[in-house]
C-alpha atoms as a PDB file:
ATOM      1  CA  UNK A   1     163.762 129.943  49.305  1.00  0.00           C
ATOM      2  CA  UNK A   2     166.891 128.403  49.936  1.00  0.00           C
ATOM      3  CA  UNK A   3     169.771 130.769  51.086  1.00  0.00           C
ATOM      4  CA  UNK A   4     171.912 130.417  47.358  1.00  0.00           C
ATOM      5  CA  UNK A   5     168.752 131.162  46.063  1.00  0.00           C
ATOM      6  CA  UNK A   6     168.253 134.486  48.014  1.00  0.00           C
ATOM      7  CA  UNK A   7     168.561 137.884  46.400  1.00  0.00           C
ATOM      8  CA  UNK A   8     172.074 139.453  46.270  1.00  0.00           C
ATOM      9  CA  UNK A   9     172.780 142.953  45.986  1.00  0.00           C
ATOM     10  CA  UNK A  10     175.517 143.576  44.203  1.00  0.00           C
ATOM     11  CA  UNK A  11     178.094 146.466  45.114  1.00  0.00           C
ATOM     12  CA  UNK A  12     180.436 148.367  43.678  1.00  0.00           C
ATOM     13  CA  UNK A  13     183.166 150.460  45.838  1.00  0.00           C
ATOM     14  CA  UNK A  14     184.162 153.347  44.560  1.00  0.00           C
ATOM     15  CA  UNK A  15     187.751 154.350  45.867  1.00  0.00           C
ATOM     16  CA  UNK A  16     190.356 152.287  47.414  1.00  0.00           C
ATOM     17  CA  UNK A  17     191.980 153.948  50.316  1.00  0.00           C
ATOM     18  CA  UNK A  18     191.954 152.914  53.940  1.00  0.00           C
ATOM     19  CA  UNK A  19     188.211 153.808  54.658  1.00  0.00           C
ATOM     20  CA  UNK A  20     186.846 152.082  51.346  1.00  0.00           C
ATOM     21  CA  UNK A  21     189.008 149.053  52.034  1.00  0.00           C
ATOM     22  CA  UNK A  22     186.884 148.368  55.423  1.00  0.00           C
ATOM     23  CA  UNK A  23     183.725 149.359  53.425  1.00  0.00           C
ATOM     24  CA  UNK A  24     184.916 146.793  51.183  1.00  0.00           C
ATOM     25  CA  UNK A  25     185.313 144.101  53.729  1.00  0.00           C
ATOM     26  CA  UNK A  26     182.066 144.695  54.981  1.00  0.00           C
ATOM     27  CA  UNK A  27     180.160 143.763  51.743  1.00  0.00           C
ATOM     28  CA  UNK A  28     182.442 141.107  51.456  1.00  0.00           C
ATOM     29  CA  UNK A  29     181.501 139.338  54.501  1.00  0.00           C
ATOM     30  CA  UNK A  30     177.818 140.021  54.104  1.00  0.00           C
ATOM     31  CA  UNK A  31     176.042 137.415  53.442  1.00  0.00           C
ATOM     32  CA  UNK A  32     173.371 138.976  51.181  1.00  0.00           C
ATOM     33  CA  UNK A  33     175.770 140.895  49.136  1.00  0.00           C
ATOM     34  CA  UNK A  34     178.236 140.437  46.841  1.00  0.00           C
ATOM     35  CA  UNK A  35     181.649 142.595  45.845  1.00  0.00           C
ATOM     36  CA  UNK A  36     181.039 143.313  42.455  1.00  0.00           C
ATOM     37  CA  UNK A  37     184.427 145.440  41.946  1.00  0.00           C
ATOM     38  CA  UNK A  38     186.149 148.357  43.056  1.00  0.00           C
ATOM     39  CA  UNK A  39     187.235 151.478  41.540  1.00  0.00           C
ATOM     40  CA  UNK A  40     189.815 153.996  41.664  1.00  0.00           C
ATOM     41  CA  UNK A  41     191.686 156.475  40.148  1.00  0.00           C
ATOM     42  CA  UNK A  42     194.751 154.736  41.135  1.00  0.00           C
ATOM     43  CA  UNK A  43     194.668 151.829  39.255  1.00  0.00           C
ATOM     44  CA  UNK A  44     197.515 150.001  41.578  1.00  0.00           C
ATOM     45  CA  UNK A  45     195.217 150.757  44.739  1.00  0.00           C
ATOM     46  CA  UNK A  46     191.896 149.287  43.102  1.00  0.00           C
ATOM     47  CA  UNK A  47     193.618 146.212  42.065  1.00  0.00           C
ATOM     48  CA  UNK A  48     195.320 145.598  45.203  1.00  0.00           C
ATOM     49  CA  UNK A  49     192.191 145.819  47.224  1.00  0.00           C
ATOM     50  CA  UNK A  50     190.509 143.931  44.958  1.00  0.00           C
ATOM     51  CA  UNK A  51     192.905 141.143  44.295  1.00  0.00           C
ATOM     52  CA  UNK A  52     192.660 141.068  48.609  1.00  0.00           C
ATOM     53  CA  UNK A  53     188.651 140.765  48.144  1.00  0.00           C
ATOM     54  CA  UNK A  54     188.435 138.364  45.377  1.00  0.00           C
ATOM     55  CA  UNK A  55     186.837 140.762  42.878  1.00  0.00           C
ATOM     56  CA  UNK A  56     188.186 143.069  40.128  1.00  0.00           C
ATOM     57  CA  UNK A  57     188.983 146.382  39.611  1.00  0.00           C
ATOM     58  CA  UNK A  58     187.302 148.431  37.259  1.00  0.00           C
ATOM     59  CA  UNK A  59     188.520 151.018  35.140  1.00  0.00           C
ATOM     60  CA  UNK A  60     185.215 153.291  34.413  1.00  0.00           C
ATOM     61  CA  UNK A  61     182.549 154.002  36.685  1.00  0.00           C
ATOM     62  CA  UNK A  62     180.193 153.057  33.937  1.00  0.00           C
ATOM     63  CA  UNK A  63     182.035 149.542  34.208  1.00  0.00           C
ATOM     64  CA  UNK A  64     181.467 149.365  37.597  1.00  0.00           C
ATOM     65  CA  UNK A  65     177.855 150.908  37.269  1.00  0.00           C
ATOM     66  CA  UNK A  66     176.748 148.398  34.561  1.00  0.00           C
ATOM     67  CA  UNK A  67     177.740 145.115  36.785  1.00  0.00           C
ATOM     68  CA  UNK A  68     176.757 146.645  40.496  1.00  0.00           C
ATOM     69  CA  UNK A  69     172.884 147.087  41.849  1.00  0.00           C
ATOM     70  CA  UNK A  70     174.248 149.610  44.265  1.00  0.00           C
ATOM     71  CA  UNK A  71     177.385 151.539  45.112  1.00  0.00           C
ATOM     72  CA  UNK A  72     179.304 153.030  47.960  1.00  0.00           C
ATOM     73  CA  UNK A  73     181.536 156.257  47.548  1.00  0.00           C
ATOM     74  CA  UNK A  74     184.360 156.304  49.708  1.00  0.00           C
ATOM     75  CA  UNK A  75     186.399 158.643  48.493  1.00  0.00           C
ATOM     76  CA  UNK A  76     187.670 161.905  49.393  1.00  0.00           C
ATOM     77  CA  UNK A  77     184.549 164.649  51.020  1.00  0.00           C
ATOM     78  CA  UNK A  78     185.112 166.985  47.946  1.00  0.00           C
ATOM     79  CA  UNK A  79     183.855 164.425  45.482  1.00  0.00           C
ATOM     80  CA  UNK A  80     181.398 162.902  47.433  1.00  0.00           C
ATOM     81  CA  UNK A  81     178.185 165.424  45.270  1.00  0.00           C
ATOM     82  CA  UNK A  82     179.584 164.448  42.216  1.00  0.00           C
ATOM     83  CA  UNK A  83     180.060 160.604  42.257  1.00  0.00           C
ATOM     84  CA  UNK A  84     177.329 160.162  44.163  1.00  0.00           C
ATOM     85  CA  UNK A  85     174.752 162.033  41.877  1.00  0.00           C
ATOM     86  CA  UNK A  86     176.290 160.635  38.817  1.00  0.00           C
ATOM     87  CA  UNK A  87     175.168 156.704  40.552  1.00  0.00           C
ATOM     88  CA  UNK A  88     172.298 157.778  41.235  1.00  0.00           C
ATOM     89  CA  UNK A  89     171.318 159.559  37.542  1.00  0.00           C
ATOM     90  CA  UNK A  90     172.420 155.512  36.775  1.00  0.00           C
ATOM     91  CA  UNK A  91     170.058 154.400  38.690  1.00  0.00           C
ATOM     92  CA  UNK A  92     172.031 152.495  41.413  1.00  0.00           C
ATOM     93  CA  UNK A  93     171.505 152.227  45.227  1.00  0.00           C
ATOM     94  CA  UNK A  94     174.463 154.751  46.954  1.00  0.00           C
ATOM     95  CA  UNK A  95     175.826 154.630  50.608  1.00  0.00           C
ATOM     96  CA  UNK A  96     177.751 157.491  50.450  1.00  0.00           C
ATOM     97  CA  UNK A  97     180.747 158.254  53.422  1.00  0.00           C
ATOM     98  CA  UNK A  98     180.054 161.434  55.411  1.00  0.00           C
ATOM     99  CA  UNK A  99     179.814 164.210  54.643  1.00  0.00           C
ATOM    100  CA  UNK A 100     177.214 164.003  52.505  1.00  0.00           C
ATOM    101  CA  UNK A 101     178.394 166.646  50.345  1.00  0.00           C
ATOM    102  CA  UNK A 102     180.822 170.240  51.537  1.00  0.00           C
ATOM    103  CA  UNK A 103     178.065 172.541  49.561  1.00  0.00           C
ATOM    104  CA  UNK A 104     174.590 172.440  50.125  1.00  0.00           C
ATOM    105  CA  UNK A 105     174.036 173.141  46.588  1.00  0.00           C
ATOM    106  CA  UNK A 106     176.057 169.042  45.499  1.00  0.00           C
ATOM    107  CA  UNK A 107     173.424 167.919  48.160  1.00  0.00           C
ATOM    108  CA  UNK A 108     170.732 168.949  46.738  1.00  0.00           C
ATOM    109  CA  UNK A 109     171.321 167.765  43.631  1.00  0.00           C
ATOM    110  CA  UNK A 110     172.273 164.194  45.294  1.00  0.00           C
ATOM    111  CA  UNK A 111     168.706 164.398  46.664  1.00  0.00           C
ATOM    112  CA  UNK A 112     167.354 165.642  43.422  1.00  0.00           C
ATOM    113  CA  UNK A 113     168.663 162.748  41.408  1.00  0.00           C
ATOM    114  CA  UNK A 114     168.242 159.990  43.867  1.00  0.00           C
ATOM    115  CA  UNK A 115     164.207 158.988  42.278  1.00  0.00           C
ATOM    116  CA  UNK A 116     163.155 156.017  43.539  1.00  0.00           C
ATOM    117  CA  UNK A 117     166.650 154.597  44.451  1.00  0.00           C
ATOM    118  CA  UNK A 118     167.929 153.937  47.983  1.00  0.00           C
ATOM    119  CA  UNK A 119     170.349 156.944  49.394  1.00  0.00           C
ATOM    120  CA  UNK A 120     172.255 156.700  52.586  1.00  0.00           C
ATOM    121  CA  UNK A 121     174.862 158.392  54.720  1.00  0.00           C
ATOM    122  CA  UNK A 122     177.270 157.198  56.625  1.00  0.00           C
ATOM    123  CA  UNK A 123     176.252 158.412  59.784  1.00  0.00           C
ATOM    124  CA  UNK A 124     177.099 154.933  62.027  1.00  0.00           C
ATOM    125  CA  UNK A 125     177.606 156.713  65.276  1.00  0.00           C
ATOM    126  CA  UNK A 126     173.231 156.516  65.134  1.00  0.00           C
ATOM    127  CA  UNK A 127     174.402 152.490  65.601  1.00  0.00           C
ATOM    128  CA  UNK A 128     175.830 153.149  68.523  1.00  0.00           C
ATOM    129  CA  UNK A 129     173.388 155.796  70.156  1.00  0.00           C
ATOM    130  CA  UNK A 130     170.425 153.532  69.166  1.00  0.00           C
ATOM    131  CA  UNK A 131     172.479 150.309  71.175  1.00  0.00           C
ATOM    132  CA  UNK A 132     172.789 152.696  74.588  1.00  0.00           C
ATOM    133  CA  UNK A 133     168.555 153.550  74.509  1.00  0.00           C
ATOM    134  CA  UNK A 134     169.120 157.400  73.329  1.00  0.00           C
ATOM    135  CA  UNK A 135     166.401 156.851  70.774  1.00  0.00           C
ATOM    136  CA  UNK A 136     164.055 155.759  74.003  1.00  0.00           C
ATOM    137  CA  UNK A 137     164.329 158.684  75.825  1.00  0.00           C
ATOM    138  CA  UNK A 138     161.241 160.788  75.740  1.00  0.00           C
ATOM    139  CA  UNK A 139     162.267 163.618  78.681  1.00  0.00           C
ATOM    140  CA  UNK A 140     163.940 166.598  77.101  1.00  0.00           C
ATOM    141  CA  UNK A 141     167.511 167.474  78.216  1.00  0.00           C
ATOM    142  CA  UNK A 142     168.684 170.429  80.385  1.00  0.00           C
ATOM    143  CA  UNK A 143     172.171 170.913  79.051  1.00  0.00           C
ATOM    144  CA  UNK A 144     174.647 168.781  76.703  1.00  0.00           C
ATOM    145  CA  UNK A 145     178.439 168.878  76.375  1.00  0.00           C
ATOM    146  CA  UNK A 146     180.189 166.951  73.599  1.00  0.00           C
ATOM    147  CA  UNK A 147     183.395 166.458  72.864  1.00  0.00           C
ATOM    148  CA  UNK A 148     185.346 165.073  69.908  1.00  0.00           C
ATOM    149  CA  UNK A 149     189.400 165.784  70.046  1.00  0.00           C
ATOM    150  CA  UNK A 150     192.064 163.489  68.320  1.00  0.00           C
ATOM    151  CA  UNK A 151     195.928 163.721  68.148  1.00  0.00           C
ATOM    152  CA  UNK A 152     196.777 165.698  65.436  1.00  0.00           C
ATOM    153  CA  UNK A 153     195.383 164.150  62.091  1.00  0.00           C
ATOM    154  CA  UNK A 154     196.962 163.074  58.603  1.00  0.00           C
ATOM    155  CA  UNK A 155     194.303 162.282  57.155  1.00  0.00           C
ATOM    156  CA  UNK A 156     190.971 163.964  55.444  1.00  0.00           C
ATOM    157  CA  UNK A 157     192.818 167.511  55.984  1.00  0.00           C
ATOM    158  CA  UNK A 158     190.882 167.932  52.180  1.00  0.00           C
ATOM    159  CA  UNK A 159     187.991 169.298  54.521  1.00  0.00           C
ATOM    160  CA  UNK A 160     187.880 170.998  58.257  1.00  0.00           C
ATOM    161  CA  UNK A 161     187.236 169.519  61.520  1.00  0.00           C
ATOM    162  CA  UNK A 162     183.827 170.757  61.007  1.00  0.00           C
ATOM    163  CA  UNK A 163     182.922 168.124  57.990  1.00  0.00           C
ATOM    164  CA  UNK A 164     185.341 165.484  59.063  1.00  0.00           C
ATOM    165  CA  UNK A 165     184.610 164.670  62.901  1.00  0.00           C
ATOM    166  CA  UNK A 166     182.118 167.244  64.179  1.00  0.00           C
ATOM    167  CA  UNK A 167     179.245 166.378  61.865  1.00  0.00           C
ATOM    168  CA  UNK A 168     179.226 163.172  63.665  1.00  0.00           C
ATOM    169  CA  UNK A 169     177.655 164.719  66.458  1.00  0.00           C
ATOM    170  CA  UNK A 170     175.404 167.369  64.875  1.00  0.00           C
ATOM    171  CA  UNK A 171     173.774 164.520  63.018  1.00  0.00           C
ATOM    172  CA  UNK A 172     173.125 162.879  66.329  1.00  0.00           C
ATOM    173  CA  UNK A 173     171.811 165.722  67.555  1.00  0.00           C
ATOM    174  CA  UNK A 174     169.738 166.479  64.796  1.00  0.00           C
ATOM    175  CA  UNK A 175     168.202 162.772  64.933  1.00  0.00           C
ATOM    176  CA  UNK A 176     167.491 163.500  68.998  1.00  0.00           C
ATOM    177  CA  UNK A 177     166.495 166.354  68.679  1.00  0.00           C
ATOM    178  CA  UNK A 178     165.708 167.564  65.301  1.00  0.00           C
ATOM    179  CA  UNK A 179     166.618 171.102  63.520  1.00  0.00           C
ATOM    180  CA  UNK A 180     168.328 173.475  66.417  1.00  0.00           C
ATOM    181  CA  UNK A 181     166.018 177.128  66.858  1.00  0.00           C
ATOM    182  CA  UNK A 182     169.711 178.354  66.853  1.00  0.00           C
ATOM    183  CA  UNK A 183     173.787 178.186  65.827  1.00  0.00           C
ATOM    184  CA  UNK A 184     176.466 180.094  67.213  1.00  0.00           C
ATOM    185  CA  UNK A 185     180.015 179.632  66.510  1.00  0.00           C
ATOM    186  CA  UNK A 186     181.793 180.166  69.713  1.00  0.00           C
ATOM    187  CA  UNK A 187     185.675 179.855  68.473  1.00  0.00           C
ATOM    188  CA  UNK A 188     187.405 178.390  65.210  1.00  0.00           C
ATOM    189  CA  UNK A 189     190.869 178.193  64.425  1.00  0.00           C
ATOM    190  CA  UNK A 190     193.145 176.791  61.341  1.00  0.00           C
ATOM    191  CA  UNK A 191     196.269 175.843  63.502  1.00  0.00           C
ATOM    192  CA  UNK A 192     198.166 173.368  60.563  1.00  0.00           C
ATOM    193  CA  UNK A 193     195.997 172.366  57.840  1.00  0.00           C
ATOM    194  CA  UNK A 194     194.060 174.707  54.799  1.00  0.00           C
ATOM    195  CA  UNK A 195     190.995 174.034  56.578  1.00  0.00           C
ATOM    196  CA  UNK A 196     189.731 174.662  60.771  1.00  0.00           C
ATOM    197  CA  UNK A 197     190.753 172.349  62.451  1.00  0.00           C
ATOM    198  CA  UNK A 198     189.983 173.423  65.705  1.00  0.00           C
ATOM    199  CA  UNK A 199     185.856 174.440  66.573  1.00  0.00           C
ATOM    200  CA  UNK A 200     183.428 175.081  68.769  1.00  0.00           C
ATOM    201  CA  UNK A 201     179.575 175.613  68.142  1.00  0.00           C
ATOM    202  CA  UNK A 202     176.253 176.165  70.531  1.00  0.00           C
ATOM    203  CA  UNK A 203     172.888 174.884  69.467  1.00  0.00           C
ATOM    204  CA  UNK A 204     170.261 175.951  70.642  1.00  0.00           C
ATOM    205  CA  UNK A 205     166.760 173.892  71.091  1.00  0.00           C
ATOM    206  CA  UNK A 206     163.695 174.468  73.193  1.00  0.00           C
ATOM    207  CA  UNK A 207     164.774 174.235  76.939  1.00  0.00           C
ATOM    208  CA  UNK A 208     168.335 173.513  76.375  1.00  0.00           C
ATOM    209  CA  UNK A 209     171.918 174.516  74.711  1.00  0.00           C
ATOM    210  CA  UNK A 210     173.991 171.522  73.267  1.00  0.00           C
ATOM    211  CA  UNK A 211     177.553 172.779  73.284  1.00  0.00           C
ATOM    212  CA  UNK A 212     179.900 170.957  70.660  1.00  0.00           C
ATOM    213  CA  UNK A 213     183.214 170.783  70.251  1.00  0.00           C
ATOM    214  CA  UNK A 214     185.507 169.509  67.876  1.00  0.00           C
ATOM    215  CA  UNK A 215     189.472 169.443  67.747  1.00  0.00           C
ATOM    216  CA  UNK A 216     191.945 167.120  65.745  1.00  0.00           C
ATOM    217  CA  UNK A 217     195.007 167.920  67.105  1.00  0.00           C
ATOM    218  CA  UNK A 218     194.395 167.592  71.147  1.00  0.00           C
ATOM    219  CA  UNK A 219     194.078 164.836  73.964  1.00  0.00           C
ATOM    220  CA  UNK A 220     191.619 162.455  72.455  1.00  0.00           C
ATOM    221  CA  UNK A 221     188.407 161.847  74.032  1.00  0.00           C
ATOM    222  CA  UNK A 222     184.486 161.103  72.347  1.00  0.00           C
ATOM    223  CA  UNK A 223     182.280 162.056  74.937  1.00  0.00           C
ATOM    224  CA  UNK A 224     178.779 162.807  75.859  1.00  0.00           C
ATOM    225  CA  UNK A 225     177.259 164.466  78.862  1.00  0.00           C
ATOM    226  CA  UNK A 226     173.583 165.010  78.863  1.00  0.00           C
ATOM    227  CA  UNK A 227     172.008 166.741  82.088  1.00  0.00           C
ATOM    228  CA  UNK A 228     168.301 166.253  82.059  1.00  0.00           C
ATOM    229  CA  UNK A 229     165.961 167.373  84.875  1.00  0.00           C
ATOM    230  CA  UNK A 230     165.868 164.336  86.801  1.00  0.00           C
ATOM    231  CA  UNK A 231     169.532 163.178  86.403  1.00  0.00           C
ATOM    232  CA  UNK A 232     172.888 163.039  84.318  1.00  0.00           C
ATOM    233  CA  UNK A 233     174.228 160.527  81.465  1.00  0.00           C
ATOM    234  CA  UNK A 234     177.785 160.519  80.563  1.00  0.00           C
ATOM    235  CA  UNK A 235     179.099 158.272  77.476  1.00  0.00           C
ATOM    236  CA  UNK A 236     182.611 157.430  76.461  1.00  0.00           C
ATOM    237  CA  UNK A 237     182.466 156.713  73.069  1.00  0.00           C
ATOM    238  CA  UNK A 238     186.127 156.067  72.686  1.00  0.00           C
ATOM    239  CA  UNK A 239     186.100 153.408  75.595  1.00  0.00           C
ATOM    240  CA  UNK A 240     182.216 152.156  75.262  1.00  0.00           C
ATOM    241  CA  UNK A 241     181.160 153.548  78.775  1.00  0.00           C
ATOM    242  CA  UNK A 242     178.406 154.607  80.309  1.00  0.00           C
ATOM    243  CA  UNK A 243     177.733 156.159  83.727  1.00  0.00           C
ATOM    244  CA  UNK A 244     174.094 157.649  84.349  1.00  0.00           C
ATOM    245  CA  UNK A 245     171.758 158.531  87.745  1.00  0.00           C
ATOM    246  CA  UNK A 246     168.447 158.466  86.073  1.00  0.00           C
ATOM    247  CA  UNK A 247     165.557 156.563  85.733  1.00  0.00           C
ATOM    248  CA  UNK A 248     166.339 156.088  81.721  1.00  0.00           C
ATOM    249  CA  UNK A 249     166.007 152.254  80.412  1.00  0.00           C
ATOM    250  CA  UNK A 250     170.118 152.857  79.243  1.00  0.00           C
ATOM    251  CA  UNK A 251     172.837 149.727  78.530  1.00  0.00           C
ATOM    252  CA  UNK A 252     175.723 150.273  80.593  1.00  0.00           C
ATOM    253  CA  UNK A 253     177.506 147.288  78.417  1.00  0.00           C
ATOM    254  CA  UNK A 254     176.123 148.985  75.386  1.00  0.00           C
ATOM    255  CA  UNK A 255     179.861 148.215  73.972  1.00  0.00           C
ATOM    256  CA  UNK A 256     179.145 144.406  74.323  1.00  0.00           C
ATOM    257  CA  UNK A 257     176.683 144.823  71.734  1.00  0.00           C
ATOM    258  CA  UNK A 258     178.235 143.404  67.864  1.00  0.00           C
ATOM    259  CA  UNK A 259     176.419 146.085  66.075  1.00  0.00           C
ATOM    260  CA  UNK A 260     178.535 148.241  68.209  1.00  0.00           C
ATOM    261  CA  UNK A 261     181.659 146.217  67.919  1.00  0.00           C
ATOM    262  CA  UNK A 262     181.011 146.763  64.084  1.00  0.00           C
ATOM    263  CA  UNK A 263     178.841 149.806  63.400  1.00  0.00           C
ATOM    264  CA  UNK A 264     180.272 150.252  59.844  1.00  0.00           C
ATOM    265  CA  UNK A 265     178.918 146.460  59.387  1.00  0.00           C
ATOM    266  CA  UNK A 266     175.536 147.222  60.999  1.00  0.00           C
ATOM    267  CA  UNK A 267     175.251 150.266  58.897  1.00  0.00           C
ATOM    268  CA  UNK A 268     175.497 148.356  55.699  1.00  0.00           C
ATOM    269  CA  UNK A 269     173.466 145.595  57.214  1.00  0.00           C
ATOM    270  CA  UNK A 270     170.689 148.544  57.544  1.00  0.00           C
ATOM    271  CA  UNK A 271     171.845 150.158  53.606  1.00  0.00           C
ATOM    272  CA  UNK A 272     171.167 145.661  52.469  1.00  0.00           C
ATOM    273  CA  UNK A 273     167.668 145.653  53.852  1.00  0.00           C
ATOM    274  CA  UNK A 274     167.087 149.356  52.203  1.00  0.00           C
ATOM    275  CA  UNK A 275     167.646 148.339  49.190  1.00  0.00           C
ATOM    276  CA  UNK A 276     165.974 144.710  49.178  1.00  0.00           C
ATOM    277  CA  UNK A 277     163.198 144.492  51.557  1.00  0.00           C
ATOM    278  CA  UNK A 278     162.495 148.219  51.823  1.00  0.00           C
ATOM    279  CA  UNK A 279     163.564 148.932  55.278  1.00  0.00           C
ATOM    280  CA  UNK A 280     164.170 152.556  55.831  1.00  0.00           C
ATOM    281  CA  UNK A 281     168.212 153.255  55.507  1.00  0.00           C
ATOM    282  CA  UNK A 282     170.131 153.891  59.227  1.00  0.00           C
ATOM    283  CA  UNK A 283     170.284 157.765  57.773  1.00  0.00           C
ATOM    284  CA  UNK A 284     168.691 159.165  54.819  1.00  0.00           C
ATOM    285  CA  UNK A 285     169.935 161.867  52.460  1.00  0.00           C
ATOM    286  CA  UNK A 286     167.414 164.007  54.050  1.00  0.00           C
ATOM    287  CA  UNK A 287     169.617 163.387  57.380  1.00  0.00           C
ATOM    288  CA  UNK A 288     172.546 164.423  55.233  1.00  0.00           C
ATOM    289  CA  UNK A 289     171.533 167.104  54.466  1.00  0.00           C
ATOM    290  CA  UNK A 290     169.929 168.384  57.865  1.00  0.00           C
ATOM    291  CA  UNK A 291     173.995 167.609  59.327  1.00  0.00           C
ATOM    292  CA  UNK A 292     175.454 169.147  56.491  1.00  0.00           C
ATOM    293  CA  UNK A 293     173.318 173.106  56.506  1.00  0.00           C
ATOM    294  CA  UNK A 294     174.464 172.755  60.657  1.00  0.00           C
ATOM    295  CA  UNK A 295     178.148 171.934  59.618  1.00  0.00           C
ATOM    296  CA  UNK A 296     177.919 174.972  57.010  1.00  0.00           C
ATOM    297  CA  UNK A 297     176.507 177.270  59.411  1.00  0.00           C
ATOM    298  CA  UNK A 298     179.387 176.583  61.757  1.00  0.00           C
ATOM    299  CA  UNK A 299     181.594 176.775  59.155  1.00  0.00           C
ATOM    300  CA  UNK A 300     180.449 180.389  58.105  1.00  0.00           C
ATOM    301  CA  UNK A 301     179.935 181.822  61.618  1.00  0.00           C
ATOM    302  CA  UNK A 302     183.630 181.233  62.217  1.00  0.00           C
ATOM    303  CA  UNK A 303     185.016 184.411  63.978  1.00  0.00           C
END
């Protein structure tokens, strides 16, 4: 089959801020996909984006529904359960932005409506673990101290530090590591939003305590230090470093890799060959989920 013969998938953006522009961009660029309009609730936004991108902008979701194969909601956390569900009940393909919902009862009924069509989060970061040989490590950590601080945010304050940059890191660790025997929030704090925007959390697995914190209005740093019996791996997310003394099969230039130069582009790569060939998405709704009950936990325990 020649390549203008191939199979497109056709997608529809829903929402037209910063975040769904690059989403945008992505589809735009890929070569099995094709842009088949964005939408909005502000009209202006919609049709600048997609005067940028070559498509339209659509004024109903129905619109968009009836011309796109699949969609991705990038829109703001608290309407994440109910655009996504309503795709889905329409039968189309969703990549829907973290979270995957901020109740556990709007992800369940994303998971209850998805039937036979393709559901994933946008849980990238797995990209980027995957690249360094995480995935490959079969000897069981001692200890784990993460870290994930910004300057002080303007942005996604609809939601706390919990949902917005912490679940990063609890879906990571769920994918390592699976469910945690244990959660304990260790402090919490509101300091200038509606929401926490300052927390930290223990896990607790099998042999080990991962110890997470999150903070958007600190020094920045994205870190990782993992102490397992037979040596120590430290990761700079932020800069793309790595540092370890163990045996582990780990890239050092990890950050040298494209998929890691562009893990929202290797994410929808991996959401593409979902939906067409079959290929099991980067992170399910099931994933979702898992992150989402340890980011409500945390949320709940908050002294």
């Amino acid at each position: 089959m020649s390549p203008s013969k191939a199979p497109q998938l056709r997608v529809g953006v829903v929402g037209a801020g910063v975040f769904a522009g690059y989403h945008a961009g992505k589809v735009h660029a890929h070569s099995r996909a094709r842009l088949s309009g964005i939408h909005d609730l502000d009209a202006d936004a919609a049709g600048a984006l997609a005067e940028r991108l070559g498509t339209e902008a659509i004024r109903s979701l129905d619109a968009l529904f009836a011309k796109s194969d699949a969609v991705i909601i990038a829109t703001p956390a608290t309407t994440h359960g109910q655009l996504a569900t309503q795709a889905l009940k329409a039968g189309r393909h969703v990549l829907v932005e973290k979270p995957l919902a901020l109740t556990l009862e709007d992800a369940e009924c994303i998971l209850s409506a998805r039937g036979d069509r393709v559901l994933q989060v946008g849980h990238q970061e797995r990209v980027v673990a995957d690249a360094i040989g995480l995935f490959g490590i079969a000897e069981r950590p001692t200890d784990i101290r993460i870290h994930r601080h910004t300057g002080r945010a303007t942005r996604n304050l609809d939601t706390s530090v919990v949902m917005d940059l912490m679940i990063h890191d609890l879906d990571l660790l769920g994918a390592l590591y699976g469910v945690p025997d244990w959660i304990a929030t260790e402090a919490a704090a509101s300091r200038y939003s509606e929401h926490l925007d300052m927390a930290r959390a223990e896990l607790g697995y099998e042999g080990f305590t991962a110890y997470v914190s999150a903070d958007r209005d600190a020094e920045p740093e994205r870190s990782w230090t993992i102490r397992y019996p037979s040596g120590t791996v430290a990761i700079d997310f932020a800069a793309k470093t790595l540092r370890h003394d163990t045996p582990f099969d780990l890239d050092a230039d990890f950050g040298q890799s494209p998929d890691v130069a562009d893990s929202l582009a290797a994410a929808f790569d991996r959401f593409v060959r979902a939906c067409l060939d079959g290929a099991r998405p980067l992170a399910t709704g099931e994933d979702g989920l898992a992150a989402l009950r340890m980011a409500v936990t945390i949320e709940e325990n908050a002294p």
